[in-house]
Structures are given as structure tokens and as C-alpha cells.
Protein backbone atom coordinates (compact mmCIF):
# COMPACT_ATOMS: atom_id res chain seq x y z
CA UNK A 1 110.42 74.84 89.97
CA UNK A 2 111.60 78.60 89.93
CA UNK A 3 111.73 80.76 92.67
CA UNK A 4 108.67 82.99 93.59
CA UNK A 5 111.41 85.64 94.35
CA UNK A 6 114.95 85.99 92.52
CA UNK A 7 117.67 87.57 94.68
CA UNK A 8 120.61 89.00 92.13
CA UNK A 9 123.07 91.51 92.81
CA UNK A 10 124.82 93.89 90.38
CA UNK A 11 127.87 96.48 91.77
CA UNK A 12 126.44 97.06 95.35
CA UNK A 13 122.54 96.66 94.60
CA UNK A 14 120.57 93.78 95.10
CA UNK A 15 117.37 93.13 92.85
CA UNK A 16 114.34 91.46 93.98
CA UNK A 17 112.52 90.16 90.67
CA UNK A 18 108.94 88.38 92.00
CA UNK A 19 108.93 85.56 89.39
CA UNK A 20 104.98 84.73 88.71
CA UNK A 21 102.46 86.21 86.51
CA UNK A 22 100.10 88.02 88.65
CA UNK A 23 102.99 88.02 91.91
CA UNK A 24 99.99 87.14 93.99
CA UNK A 25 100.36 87.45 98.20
CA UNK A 26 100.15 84.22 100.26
CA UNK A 27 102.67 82.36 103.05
CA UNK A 28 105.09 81.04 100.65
CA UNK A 29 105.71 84.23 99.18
CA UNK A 30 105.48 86.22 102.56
CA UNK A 31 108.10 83.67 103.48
CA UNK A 32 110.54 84.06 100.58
CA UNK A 33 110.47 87.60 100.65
CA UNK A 34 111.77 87.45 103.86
CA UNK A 35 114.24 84.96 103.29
CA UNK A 36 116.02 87.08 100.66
CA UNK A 37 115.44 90.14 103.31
CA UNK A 38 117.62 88.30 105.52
CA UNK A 39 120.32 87.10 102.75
CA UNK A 40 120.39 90.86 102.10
CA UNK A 41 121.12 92.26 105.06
CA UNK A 42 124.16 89.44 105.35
CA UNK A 43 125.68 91.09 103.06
CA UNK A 44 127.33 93.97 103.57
CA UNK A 45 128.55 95.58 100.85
CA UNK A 46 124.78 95.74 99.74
CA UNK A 47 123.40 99.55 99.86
CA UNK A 48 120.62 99.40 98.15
CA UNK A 49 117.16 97.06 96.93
CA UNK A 50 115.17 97.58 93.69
CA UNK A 51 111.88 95.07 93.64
CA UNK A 52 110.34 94.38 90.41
CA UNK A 53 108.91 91.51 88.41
CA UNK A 54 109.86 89.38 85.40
CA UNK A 55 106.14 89.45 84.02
CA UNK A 56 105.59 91.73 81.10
CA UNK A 57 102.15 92.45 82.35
CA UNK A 58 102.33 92.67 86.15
CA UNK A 59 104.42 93.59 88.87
CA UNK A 60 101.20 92.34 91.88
CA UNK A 61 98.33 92.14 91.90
CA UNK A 62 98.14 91.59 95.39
CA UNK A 63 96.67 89.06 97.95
CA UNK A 64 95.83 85.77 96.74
CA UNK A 65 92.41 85.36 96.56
CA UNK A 66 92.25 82.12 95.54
CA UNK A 67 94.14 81.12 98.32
CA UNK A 68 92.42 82.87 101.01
CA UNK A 69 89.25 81.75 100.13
CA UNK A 70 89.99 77.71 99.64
CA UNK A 71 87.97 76.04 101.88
CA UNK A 72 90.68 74.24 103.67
CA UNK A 73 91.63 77.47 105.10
CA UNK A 74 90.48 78.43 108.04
CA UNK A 75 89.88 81.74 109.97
CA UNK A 76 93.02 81.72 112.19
CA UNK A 77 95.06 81.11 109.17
CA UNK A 78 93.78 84.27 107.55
CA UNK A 79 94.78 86.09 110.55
CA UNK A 80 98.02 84.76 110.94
CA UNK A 81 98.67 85.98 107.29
CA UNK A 82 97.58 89.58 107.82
CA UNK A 83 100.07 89.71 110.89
CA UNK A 84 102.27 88.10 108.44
CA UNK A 85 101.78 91.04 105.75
CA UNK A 86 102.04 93.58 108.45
CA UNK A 87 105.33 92.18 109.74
CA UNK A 88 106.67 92.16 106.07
CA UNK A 89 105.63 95.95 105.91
CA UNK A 90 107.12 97.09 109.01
CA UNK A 91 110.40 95.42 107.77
CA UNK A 92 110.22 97.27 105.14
CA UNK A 93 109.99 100.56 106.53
CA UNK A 94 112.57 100.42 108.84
CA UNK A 95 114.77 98.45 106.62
CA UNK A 96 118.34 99.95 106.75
CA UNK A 97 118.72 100.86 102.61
CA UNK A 98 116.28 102.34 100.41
CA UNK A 99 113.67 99.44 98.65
CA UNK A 100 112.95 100.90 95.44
CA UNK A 101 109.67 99.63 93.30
CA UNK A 102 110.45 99.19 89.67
CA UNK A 103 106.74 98.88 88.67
CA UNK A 104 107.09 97.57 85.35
CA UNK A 105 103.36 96.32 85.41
CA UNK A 106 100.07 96.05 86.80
CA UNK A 107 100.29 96.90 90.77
CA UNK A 108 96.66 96.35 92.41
CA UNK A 109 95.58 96.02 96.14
CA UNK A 110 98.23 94.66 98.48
CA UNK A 111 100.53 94.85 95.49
CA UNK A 112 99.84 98.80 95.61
CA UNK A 113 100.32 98.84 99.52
CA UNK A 114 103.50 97.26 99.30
CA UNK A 115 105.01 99.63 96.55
CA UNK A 116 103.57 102.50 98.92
CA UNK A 117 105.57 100.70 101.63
CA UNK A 118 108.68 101.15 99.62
CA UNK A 119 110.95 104.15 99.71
CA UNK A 120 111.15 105.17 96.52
CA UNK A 121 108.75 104.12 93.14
CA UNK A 122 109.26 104.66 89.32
CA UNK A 123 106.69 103.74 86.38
CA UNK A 124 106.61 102.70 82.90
CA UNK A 125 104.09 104.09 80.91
CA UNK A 126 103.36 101.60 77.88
CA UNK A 127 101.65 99.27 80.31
CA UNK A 128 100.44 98.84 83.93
CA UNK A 129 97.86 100.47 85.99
CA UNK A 130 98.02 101.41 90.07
CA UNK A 131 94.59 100.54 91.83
CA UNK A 132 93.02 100.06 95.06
CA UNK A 133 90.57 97.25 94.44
CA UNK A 134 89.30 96.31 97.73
CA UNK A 135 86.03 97.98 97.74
CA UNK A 136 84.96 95.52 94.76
CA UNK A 137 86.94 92.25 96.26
CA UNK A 138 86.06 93.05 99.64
CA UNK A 139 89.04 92.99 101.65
CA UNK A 140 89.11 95.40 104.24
CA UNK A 141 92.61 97.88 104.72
CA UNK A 142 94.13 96.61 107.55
CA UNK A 143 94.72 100.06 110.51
CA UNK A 144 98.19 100.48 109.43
CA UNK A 145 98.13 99.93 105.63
CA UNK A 146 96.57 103.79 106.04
CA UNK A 147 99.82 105.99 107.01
CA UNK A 148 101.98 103.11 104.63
CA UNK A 149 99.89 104.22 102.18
CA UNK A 150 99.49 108.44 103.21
CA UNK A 151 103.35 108.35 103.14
CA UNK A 152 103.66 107.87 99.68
CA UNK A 153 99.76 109.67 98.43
CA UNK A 154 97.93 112.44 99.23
CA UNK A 155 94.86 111.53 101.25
CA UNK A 156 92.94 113.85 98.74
CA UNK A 157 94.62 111.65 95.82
CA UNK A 158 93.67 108.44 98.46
CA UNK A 159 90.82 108.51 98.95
CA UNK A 160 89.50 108.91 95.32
CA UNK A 161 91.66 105.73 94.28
CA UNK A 162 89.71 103.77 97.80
CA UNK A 163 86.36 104.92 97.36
CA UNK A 164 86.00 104.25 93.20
CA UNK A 165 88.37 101.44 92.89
CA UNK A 166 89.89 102.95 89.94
CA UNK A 167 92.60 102.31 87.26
CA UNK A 168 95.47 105.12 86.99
CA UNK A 169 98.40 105.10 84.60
CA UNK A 170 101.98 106.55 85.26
CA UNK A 171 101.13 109.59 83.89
CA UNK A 172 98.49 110.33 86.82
CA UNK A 173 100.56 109.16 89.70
CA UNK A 174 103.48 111.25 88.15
CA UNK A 175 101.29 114.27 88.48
CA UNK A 176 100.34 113.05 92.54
CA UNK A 177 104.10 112.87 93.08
CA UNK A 178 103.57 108.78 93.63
CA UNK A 179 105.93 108.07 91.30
CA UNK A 180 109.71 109.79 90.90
CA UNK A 181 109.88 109.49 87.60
CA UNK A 182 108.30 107.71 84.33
CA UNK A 183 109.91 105.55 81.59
CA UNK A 184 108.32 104.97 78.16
CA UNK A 185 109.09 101.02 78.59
CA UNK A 186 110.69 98.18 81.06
CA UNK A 187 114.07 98.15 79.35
CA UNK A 188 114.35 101.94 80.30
CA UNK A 189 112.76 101.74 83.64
CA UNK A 190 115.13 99.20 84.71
CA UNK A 191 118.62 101.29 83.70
CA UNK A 192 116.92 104.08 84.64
CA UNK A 193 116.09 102.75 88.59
CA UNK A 194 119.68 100.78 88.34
CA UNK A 195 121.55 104.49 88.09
CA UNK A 196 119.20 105.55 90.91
CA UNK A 197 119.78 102.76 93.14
CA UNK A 198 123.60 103.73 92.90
CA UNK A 199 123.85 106.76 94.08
CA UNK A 200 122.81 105.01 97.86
CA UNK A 201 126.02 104.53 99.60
CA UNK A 202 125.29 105.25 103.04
CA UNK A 203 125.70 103.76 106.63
CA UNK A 204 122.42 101.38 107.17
CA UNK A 205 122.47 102.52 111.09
CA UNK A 206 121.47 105.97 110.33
CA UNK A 207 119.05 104.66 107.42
CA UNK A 208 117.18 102.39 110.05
CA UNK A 209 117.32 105.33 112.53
CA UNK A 210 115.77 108.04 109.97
CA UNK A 211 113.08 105.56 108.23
CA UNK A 212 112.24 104.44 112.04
CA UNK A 213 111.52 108.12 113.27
CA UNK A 214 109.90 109.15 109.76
CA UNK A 215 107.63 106.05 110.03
CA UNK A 216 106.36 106.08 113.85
CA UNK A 217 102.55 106.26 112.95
CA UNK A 218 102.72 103.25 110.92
CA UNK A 219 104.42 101.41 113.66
CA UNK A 220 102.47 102.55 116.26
CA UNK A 221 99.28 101.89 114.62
CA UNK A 222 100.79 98.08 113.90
CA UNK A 223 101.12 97.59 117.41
CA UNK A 224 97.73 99.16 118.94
CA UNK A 225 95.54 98.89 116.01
CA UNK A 226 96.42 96.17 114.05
CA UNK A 227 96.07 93.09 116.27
CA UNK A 228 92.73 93.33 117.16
CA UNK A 229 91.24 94.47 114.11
CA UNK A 230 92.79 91.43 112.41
CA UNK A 231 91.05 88.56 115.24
CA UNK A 232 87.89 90.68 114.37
CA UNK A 233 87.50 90.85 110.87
CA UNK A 234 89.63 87.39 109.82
CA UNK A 235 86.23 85.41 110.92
CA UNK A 236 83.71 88.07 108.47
CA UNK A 237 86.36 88.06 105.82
CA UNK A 238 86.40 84.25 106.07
CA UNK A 239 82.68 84.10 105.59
CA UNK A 240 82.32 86.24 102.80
CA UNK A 241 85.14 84.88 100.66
CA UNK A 242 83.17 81.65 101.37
CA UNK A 243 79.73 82.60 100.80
CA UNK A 244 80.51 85.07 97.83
CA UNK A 245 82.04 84.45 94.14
CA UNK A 246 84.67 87.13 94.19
CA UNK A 247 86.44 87.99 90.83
CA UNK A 248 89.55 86.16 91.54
CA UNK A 249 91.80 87.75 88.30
CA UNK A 250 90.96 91.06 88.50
CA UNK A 251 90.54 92.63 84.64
CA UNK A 252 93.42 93.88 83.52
CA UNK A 253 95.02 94.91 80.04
């Protein structure tokens, strides 16, 4: 059975590849990421992280649904997999290296927050849209996923995307200064963020200082805001996904 993840390393960059076709978000792959988080930062001579997937139609699409909402899962597991996700983020932003998201496909929902969470992001442009679904799948933004998410787009550019739930292409987030750059297809995306990645030879101490100070917000809001809004809404979410058929595979082309 393959790895959700795929660690490899090329010259002094390691690559993340999430190895499914949708890349979905549940404990086993909260777990693996942070597995090859660790094996990373083992190694020493590693200076820099691009994430991006081996599907030709999407890098995430975000929180598994499907899983969330099986019956056998219970409230307290939902919450203990939101404080999951928000652990994942906050070692992400104060991770000593730059992550970089190759986003090579579709990026929806938590998939979006977590290329937000990254450092850097670049785009192809002959497939793959960037969306904010939850006001249609009704999952609620957890208090923190806000400044992960205002770090990397405008709140003007925001909160269209949240309040419509719509579809934007490379081009768009180019224009909103989401994106650093824009490739016409994967095989030039993934040179192109390889030559990026290598320019990062740097000390991680002063990398996990700097993103630590430039991020605050999002870790203070993970600490005061997080926890409780989590044991509160865990037991509504639960109920909805229960009671309501939610569009599991959200419609992509």
C-alpha cells in the first residue's frame, strides 16, 4: 500500500508529494505529515520543503468528509482532529525552512488553508482551481485558520472567496499576489519551484525566530481562541454531518 505522503530529497531540498487523488484531511494523514516533518528536521543538510501531489487533477481538497461524518465517529474525535489540524498548522508556521506549495491541482477548503499556511505558493494554469468551500459543506473556519489565511490574501480578496464559495484559477490569485508566480503546466511548475527552493540556504534558528515573530496572531489566536471554539462546535458539526447529505466530492474539472 503506498504512502499517503512521499518524503524524497534532491541536492538540499526535501519534497513532500501527498500520494492520493483528492489528498483528503483525516488522522492518518495528519499523522504522516508529521512523521516526515520530523524525518526532516533530522536532517540537517535539508534547507528547504516543497509540498505537492502526484495527482494530475488535485493537490487537496481538504478535510475528509467522508470520514468525519461516518457514524462510528464520534464528537470528541472530531475535536481531537481540529486540534490535530491546528497543531499541524502551527508547525508549519514556525517551521525552521521555507514550505513551499507546488499547487499542481485542485486546492479546496482545508487544502486551501494549508497552502495559505505555507511560506511561499506557485500555480499551474492548465488545471486546478483555489476555493473556500465551507459555506456550501458546512464546516465552520476554525479562530486561527483567519490570520493563516490573511497572511497569504487580502481580507478584501478573502472574504469574496468565503462568502460565495467560489472557483479561481492561477491567473486570479496571481493578480491578488497569492501566488509568486504561474506555470503553463506541472512539468514546469515543478523545475520552476525546484530552482526556487534552492536559493534557501540559511540557518533554521533565525528562520524559526523570524516566522515565530511574523506569525504571533496566528499563534496567539491557537492558544486563546481555538480550544474552546473547537469543544463548542465539534458536537453541532457532528450533528449536521449526521443529519445532512453533504456533497462529499466536491465538483471539480
Amino acid at each position: 500500500m503506498a504512502n499517503l505522503i512521499e518524503l524524497t530529497t534532491k541536492n538540499n531540498i526535501a519534497i513532500l508529494t501527498m500520494n492520493t487523488a483528492e489528498n483528503r484531511h483525516n488522522p492518518a494523514f495528519l499523522a504522516e505529515f508529521n512523521l516526515h516533518l520530523d524525518h526532516i528536521e533530522a536532517e540537517q543538510n535539508i534547507k528547504s520543503v516543497i509540498l505537492t501531489s502526484s495527482s494530475d487533477k488535485n493537490w487537496s481538497l481538504g478535510i475528509d468528509l467522508q470520514w468525519m461524518s461516518n457514524p462510528s465517529i464520534l464528537p470528541a474525535a472530531i475535536s481531537d482532529f481540529m486540534i490535530q489540524i491546528s497543531d499541524l498548522f502551527k508547525r508549519i508556521v514556525t517551521f525552521p525552512m521555507p514550505i513551499i506549495a507546488a499547487l499542481n491541482g485542485h486546492t479546496y477548503g482545508n487544502g486551501s488553508v494549508l497552502a495559505c499556511a505555507c511560506d511561499f505558493r506557485f500555480m499551474k494554469s492548465d488545471k486546478g482551481f483555489f476555493c473556500f468551500p465551507e459555506v456550501d459543506v458546512m464546516v465552520p473556519f476554525v479562530p486561527s485558520m483567519f490570520p493563516i489565511i490573511n497572511k497569504a490574501i487580502s481580507q478584501t480578496f478573502f472574504n469574496r472567496l468565503a462568502m460565495s464559495g467560489e472557483r479561481v484559477g492561477a491567473q486570479l490569485l496571481l493578480e491578488n499576489k497569492v501566488v509568486e508566480a504561474v506555470f503553463a503546466n506541472n512539468d514546469e511548475l515543478q523545475a520552476g519551484v525546484l530552482e526556487f527552493a534552492q536559493q534557501f540556504n540559511k540557518n533554521r534558528w533565525i528562520y524559526a525566530q523570524n516566522k515565530t515573530q511574523m506569525n504571533k496572531q496566528i499563534l496567539l489566536t491557537m492558544k486563546e481562541e481555538d480550544p474552546s471554539f473547537i469543544d463548542n462546535i465539534s458536537k453541532l458539526l457532528w450533528k449536521n454531518l449526521q443529519k445532512n447529505s453533504i456533497g462529499f466530492s466536491i465538483a471539480t474539472r
